[in-house]
N, C-alpha and C. Protein backbone atom coordinates (compact mmCIF):
# COMPACT_ATOMS: atom_id res chain seq x y z
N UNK A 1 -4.97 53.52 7.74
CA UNK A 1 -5.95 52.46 7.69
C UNK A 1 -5.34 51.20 7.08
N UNK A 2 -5.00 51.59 5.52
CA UNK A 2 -4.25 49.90 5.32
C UNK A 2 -2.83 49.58 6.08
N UNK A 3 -2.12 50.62 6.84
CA UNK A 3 -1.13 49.98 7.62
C UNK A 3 -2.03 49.01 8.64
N UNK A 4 -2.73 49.92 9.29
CA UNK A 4 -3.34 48.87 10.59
C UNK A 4 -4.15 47.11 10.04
N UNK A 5 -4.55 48.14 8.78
CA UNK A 5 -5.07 46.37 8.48
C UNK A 5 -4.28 45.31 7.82
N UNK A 6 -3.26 45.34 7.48
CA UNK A 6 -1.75 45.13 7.90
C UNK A 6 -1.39 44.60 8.77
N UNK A 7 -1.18 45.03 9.12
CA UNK A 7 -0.62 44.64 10.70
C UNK A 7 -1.78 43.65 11.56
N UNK A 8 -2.72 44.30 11.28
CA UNK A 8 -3.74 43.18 12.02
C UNK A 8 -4.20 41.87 11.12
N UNK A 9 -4.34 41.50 10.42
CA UNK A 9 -3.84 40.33 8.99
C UNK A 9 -2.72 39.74 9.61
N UNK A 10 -1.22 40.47 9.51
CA UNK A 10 -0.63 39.71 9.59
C UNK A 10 -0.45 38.83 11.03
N UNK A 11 -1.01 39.79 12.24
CA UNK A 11 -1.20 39.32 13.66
C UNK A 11 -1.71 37.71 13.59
N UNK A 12 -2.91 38.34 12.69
CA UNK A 12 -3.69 37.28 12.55
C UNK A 12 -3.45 35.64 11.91
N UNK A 13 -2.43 35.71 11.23
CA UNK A 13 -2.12 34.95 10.33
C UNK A 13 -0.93 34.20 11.18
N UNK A 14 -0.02 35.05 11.74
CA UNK A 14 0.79 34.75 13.22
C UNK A 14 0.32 34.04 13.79
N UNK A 15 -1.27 34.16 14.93
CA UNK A 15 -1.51 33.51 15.67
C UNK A 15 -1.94 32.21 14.91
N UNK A 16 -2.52 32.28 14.00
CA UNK A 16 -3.04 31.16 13.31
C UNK A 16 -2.19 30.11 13.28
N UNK A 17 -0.86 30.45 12.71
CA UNK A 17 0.31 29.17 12.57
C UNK A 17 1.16 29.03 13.72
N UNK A 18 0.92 29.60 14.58
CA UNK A 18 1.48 29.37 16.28
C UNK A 18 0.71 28.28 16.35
N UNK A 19 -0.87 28.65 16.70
CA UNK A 19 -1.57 27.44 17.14
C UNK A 19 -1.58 26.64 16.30
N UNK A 20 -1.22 26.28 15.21
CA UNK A 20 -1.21 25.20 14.73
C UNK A 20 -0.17 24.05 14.78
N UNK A 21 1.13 25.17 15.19
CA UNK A 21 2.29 24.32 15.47
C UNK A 21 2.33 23.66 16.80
N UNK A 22 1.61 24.95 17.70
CA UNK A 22 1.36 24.05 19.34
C UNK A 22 0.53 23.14 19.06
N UNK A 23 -0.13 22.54 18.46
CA UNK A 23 -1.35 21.41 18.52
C UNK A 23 -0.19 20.28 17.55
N UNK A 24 0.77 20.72 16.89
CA UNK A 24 1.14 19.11 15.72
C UNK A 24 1.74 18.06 16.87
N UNK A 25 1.16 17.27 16.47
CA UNK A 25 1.49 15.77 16.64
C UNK A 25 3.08 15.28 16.62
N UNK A 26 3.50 14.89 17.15
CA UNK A 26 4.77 14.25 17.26
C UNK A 26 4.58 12.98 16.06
N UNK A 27 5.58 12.85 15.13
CA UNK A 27 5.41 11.51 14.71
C UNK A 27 5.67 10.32 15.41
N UNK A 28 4.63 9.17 15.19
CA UNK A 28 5.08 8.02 15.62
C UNK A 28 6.26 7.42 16.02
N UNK A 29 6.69 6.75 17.19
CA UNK A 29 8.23 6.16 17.21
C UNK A 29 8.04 4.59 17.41
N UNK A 30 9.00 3.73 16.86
CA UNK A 30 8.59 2.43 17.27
C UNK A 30 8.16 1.89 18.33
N UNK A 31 7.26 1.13 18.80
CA UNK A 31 6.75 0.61 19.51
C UNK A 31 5.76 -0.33 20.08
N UNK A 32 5.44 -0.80 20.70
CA UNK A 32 4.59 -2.11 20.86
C UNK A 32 3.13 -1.79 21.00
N UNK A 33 2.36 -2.10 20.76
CA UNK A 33 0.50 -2.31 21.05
C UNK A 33 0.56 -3.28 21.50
N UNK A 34 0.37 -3.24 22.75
CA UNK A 34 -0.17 -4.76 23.69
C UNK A 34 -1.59 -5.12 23.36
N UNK A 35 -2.35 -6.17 23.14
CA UNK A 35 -3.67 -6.63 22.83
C UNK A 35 -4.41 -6.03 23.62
N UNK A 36 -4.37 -5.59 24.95
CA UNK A 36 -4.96 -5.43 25.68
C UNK A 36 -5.30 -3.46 25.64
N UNK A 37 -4.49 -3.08 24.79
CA UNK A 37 -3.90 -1.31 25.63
C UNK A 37 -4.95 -0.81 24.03
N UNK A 38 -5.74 -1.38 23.42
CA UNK A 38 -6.74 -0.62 22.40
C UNK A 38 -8.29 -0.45 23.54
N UNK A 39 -9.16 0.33 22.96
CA UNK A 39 -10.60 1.03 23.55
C UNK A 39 -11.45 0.36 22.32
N UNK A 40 -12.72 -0.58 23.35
CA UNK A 40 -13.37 -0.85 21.88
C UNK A 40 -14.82 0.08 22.01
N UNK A 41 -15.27 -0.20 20.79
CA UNK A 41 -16.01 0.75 20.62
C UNK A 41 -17.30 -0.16 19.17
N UNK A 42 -18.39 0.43 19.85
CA UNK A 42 -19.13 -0.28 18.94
C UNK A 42 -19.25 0.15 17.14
N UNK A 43 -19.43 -0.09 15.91
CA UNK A 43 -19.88 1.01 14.85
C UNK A 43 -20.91 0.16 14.20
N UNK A 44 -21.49 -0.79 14.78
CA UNK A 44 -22.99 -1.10 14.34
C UNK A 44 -23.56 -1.91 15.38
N UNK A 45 -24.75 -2.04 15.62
CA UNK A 45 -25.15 -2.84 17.01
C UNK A 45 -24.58 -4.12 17.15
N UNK A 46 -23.85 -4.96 15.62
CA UNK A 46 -22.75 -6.36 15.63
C UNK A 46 -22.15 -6.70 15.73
N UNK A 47 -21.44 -4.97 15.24
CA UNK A 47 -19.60 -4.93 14.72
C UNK A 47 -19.01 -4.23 15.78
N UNK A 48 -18.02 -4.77 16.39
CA UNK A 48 -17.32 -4.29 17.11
C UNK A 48 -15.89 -3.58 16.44
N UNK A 49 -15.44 -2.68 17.30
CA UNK A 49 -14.31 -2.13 16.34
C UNK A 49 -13.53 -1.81 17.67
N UNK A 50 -12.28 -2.40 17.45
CA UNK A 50 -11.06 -1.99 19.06
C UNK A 50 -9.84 -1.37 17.74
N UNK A 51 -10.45 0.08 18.28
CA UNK A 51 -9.16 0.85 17.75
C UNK A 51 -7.64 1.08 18.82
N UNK A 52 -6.90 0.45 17.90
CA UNK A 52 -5.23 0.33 17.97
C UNK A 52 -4.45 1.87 17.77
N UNK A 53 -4.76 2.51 16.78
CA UNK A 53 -3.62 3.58 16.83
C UNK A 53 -4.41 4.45 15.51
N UNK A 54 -3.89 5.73 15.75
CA UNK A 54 -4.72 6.83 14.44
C UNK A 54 -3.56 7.80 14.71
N UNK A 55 -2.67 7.87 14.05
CA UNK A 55 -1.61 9.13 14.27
C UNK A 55 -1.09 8.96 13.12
N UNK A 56 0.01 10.25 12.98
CA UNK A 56 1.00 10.20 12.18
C UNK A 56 2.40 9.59 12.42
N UNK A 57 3.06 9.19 10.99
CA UNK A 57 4.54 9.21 11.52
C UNK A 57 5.60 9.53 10.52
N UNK A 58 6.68 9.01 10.46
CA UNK A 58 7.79 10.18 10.10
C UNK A 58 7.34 10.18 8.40
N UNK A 59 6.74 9.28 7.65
CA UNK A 59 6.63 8.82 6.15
C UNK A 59 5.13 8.98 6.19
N UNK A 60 3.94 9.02 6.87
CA UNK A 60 2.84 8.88 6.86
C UNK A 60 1.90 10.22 7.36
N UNK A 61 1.35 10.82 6.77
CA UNK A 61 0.45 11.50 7.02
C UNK A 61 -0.62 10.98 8.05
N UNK A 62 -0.50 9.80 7.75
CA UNK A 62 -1.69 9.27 8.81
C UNK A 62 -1.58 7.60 9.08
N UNK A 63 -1.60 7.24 9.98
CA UNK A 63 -1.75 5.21 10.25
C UNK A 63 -2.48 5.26 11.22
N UNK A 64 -3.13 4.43 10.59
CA UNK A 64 -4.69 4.22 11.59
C UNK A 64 -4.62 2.62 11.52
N UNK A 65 -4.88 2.06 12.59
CA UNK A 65 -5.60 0.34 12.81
C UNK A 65 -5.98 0.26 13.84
N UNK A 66 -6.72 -1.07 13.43
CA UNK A 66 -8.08 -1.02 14.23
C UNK A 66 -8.43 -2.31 13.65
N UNK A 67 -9.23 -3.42 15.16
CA UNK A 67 -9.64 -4.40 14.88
C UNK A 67 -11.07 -4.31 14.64
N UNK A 68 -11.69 -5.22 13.85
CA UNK A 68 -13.03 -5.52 13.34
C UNK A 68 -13.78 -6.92 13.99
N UNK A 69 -14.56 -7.32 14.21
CA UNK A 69 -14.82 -8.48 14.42
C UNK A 69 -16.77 -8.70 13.87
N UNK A 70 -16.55 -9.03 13.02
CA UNK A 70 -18.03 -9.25 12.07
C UNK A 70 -18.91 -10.21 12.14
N UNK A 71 -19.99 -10.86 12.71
CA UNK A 71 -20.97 -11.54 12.88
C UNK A 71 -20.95 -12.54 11.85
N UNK A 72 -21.31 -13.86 11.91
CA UNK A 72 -21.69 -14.56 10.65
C UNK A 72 -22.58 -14.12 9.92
N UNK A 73 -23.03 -13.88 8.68
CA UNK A 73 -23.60 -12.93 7.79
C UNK A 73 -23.67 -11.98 7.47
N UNK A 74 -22.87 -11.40 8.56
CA UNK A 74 -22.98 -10.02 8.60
C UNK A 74 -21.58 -9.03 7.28
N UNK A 75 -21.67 -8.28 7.51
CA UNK A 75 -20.64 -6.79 6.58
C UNK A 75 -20.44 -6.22 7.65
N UNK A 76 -19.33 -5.36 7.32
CA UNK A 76 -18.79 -4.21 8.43
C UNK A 76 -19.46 -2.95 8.01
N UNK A 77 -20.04 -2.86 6.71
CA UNK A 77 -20.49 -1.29 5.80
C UNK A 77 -20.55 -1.41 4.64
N UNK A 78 -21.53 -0.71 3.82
CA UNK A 78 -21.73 -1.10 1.91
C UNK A 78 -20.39 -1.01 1.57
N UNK A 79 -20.28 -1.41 0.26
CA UNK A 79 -18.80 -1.27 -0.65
C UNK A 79 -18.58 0.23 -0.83
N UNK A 80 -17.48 0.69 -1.20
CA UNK A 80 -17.48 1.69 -0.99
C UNK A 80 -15.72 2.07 -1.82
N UNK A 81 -15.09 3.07 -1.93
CA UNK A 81 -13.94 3.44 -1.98
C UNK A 81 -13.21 4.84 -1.41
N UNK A 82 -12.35 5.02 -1.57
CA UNK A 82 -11.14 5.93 -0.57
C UNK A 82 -10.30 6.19 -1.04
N UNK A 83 -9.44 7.77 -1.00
CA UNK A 83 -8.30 7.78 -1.58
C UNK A 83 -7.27 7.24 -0.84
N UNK A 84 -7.72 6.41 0.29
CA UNK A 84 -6.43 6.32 0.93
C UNK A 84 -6.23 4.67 0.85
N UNK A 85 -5.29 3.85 1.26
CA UNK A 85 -4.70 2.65 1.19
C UNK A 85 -5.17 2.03 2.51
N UNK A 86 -5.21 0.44 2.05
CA UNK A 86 -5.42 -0.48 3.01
C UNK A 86 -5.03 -1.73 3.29
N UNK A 87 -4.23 -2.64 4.62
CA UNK A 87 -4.22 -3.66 4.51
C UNK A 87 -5.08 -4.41 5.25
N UNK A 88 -5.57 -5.63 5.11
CA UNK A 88 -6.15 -6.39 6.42
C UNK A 88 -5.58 -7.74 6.70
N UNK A 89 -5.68 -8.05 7.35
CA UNK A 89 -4.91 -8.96 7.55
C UNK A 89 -6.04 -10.26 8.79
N UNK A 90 -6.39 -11.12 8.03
CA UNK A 90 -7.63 -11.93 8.92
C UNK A 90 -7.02 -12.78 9.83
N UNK A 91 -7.59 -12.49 10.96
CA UNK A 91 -7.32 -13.40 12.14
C UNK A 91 -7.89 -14.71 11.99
N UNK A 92 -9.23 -14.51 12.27
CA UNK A 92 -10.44 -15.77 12.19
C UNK A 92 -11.71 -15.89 11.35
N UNK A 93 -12.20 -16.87 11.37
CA UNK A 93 -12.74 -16.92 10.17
C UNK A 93 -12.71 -16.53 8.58
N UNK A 94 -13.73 -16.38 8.14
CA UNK A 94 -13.55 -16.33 6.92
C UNK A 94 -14.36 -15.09 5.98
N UNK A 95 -13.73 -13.83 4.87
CA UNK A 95 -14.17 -12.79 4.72
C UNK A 95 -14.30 -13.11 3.27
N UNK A 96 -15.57 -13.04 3.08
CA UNK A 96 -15.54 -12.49 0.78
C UNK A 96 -15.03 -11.37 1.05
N UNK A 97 -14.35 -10.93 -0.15
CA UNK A 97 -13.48 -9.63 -0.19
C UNK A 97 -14.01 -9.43 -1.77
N UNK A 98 -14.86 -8.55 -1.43
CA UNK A 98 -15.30 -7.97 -3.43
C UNK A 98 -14.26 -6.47 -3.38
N UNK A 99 -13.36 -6.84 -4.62
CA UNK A 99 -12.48 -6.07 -5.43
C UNK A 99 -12.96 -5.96 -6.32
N UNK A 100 -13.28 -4.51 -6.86
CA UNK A 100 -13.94 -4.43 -8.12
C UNK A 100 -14.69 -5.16 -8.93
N UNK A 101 -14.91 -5.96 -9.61
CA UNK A 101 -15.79 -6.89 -10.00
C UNK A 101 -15.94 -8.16 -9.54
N UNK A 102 -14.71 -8.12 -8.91
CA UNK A 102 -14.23 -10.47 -8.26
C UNK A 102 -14.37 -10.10 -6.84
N UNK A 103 -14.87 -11.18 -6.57
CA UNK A 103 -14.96 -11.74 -5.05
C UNK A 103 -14.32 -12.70 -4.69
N UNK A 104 -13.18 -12.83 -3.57
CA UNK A 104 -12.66 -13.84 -3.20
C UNK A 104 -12.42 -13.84 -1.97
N UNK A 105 -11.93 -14.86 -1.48
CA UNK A 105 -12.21 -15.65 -0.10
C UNK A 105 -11.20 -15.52 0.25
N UNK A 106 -11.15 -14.75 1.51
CA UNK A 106 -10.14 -14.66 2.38
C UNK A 106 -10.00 -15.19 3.95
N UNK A 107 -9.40 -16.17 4.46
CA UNK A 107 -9.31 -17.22 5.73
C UNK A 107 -8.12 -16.74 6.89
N UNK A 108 -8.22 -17.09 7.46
CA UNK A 108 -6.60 -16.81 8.87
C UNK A 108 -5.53 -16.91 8.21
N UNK A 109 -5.11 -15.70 8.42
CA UNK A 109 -3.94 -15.12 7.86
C UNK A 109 -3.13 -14.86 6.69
N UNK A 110 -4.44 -15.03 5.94
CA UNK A 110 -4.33 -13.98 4.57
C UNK A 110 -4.50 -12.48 4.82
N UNK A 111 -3.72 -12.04 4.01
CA UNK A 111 -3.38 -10.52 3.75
C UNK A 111 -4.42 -9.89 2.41
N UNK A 112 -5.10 -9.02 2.47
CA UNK A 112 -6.03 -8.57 1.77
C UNK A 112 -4.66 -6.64 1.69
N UNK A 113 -4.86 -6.88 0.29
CA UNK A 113 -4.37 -4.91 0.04
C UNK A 113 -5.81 -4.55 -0.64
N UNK A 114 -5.99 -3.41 -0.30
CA UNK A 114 -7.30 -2.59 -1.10
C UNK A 114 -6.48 -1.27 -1.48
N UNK A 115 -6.01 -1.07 -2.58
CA UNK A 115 -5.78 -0.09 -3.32
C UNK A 115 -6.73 1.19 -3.45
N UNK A 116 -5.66 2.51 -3.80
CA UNK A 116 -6.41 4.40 -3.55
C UNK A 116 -7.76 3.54 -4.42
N UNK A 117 -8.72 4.09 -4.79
CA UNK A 117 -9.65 4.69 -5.34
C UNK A 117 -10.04 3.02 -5.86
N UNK A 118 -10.34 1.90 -5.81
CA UNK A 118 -10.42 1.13 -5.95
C UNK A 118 -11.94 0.24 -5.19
N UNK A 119 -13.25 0.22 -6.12
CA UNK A 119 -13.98 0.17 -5.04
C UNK A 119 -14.00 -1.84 -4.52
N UNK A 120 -14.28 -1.51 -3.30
CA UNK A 120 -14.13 -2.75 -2.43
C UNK A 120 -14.75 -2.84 -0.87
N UNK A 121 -15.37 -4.15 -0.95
CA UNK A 121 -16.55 -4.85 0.21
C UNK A 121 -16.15 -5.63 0.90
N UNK A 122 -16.86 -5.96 2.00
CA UNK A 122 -16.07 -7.09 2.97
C UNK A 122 -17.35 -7.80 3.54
N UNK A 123 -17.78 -9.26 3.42
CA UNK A 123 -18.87 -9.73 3.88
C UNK A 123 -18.16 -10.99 4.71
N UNK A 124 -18.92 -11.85 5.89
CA UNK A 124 -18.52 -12.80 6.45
C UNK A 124 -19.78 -13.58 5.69
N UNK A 125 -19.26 -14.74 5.24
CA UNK A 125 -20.14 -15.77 4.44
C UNK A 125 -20.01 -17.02 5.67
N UNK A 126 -19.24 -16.90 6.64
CA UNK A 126 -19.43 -18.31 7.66
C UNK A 126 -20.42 -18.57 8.90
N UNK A 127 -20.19 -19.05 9.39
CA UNK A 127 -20.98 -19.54 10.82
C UNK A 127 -20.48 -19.45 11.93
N UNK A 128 -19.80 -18.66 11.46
CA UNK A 128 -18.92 -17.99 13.16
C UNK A 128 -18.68 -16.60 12.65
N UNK A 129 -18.04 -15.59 13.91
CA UNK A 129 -17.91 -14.54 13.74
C UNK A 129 -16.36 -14.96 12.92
N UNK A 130 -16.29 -13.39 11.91
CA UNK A 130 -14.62 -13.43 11.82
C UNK A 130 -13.72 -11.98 11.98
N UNK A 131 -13.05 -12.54 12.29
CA UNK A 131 -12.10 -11.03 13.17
C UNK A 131 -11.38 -11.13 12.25
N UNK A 132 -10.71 -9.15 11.75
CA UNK A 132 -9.58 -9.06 10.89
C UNK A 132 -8.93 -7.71 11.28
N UNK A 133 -7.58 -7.40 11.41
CA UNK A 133 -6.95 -6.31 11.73
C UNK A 133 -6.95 -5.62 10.18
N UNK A 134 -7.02 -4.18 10.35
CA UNK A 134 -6.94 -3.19 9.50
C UNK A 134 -5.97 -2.21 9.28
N UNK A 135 -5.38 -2.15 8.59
CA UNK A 135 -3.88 -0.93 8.78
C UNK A 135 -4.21 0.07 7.70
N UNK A 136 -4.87 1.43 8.30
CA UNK A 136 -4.73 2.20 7.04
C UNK A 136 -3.85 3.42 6.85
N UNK A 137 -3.10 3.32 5.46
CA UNK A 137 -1.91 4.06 4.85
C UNK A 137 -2.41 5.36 3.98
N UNK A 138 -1.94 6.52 5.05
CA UNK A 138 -2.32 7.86 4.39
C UNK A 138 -0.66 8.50 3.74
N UNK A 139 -0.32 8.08 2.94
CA UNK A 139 0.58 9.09 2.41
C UNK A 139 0.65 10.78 2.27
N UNK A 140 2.05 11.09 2.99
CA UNK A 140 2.09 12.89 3.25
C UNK A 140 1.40 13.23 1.43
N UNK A 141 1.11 13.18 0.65
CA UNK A 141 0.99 13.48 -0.94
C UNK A 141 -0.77 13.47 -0.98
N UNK A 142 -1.40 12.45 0.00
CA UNK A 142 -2.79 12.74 -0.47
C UNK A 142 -3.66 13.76 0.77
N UNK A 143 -4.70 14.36 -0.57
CA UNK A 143 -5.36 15.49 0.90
C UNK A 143 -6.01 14.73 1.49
N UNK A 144 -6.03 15.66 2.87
CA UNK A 144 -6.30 15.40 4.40
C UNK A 144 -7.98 14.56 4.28
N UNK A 145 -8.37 15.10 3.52
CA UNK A 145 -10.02 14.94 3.31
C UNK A 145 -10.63 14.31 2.21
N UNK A 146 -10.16 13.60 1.78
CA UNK A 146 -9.47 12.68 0.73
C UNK A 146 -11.21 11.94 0.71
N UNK A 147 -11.39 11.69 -1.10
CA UNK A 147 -13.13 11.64 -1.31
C UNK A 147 -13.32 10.11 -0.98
N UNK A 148 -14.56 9.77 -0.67
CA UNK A 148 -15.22 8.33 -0.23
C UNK A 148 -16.71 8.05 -0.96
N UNK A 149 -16.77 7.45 -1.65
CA UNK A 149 -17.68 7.07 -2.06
C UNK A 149 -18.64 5.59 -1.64
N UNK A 150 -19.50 5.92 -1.86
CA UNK A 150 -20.38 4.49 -1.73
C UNK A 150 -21.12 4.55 -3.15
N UNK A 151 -20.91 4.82 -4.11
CA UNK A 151 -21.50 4.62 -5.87
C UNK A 151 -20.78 3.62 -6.33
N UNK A 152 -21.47 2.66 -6.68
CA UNK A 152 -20.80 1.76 -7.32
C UNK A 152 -20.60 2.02 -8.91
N UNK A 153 -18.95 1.31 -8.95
CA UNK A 153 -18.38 1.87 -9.97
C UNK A 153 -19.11 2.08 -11.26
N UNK A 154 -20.11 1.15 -11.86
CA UNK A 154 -20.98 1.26 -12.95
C UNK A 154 -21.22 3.18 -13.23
N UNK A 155 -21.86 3.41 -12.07
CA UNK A 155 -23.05 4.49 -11.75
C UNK A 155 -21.85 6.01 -11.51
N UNK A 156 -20.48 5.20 -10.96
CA UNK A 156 -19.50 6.47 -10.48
C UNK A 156 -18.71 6.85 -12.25
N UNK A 157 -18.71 5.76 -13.16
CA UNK A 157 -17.85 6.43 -14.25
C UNK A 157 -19.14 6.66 -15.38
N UNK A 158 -20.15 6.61 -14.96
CA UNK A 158 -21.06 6.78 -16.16
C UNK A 158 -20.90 8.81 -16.26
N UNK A 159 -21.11 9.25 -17.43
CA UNK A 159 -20.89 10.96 -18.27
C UNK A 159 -22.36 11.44 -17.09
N UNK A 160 -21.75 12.68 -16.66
CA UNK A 160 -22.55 13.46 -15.79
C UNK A 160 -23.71 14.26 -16.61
């Protein structure tokens, strides 16, 4: 009896990391994104979102970007934070960028970093829409499932 269940465990454990190796991903190799070669896709009836790329590569657990393009008045989503890293980088118009307690103004072709665990918002304060590319940096070191909050920081470090 415990030989067979043995043996069937370890079958089991076999097939398990077969299929997992037939499904891995090739890492990323250099290459071009033409403007045209992203799928857009809506994520609020305003915000448009044309995702660029979501894979791994040889240093990254994960790179994901993806364009945004935000309504005048509008937000892309409440503030919020992530263990994972971010750059943006604004095309047009103009974005408040709340970093932890400060808000500042970000215009065409400023570079915005949003740091791990760091909470941070994105509002359009203009009269036009404003578009901004997004690059997000998953390092092989953080887990896959990595926590997200929408508590603002006050309410997230107050004693449980």
């Amino acid at each position: 009896m415990f030989r067979s269940l043995s043996a069937r465990l370890y079958a089991a454990v076999f097939v398990a990391c077969s299929a997992q190796v037939a499904i891995a991903q090739a890492p990323l190799h250099s290459t071009v994104f033409p403007a045209d070669s992203a799928r857009s896709r809506r994520s609020t009836p305003a915000n448009t979102q044309r995702s660029i790329v979501d894979t791994l590569t040889a240093t990254l657990a994960k790179l994901e970007m993806h364009e945004t393009t935000v309504p005048a008045g509008g937000a892309p989503h409440a503030p919020h934070r992530h263990i994972h890293e971010e750059l943006l980088v604004i095309r047009t118009g103009v974005m408040e960028v709340l970093q932890g307690t400060t808000t500042r103004t970000a215009g065409p072709g400023a570079v915005v970093f949003m740091a791990s665990n760091e909470w941070h918002g994105l509002k359009n304060p203009g009269t036009t829409p404003a578009t901004y590319l997004v690059i997000r940096i998953d390092p092989h070191d953080i887990p896959a499932n990595g926590t997200s909050t929408t508590v603002p920081p006050s309410a997230a470090s107050a004693p449980r």
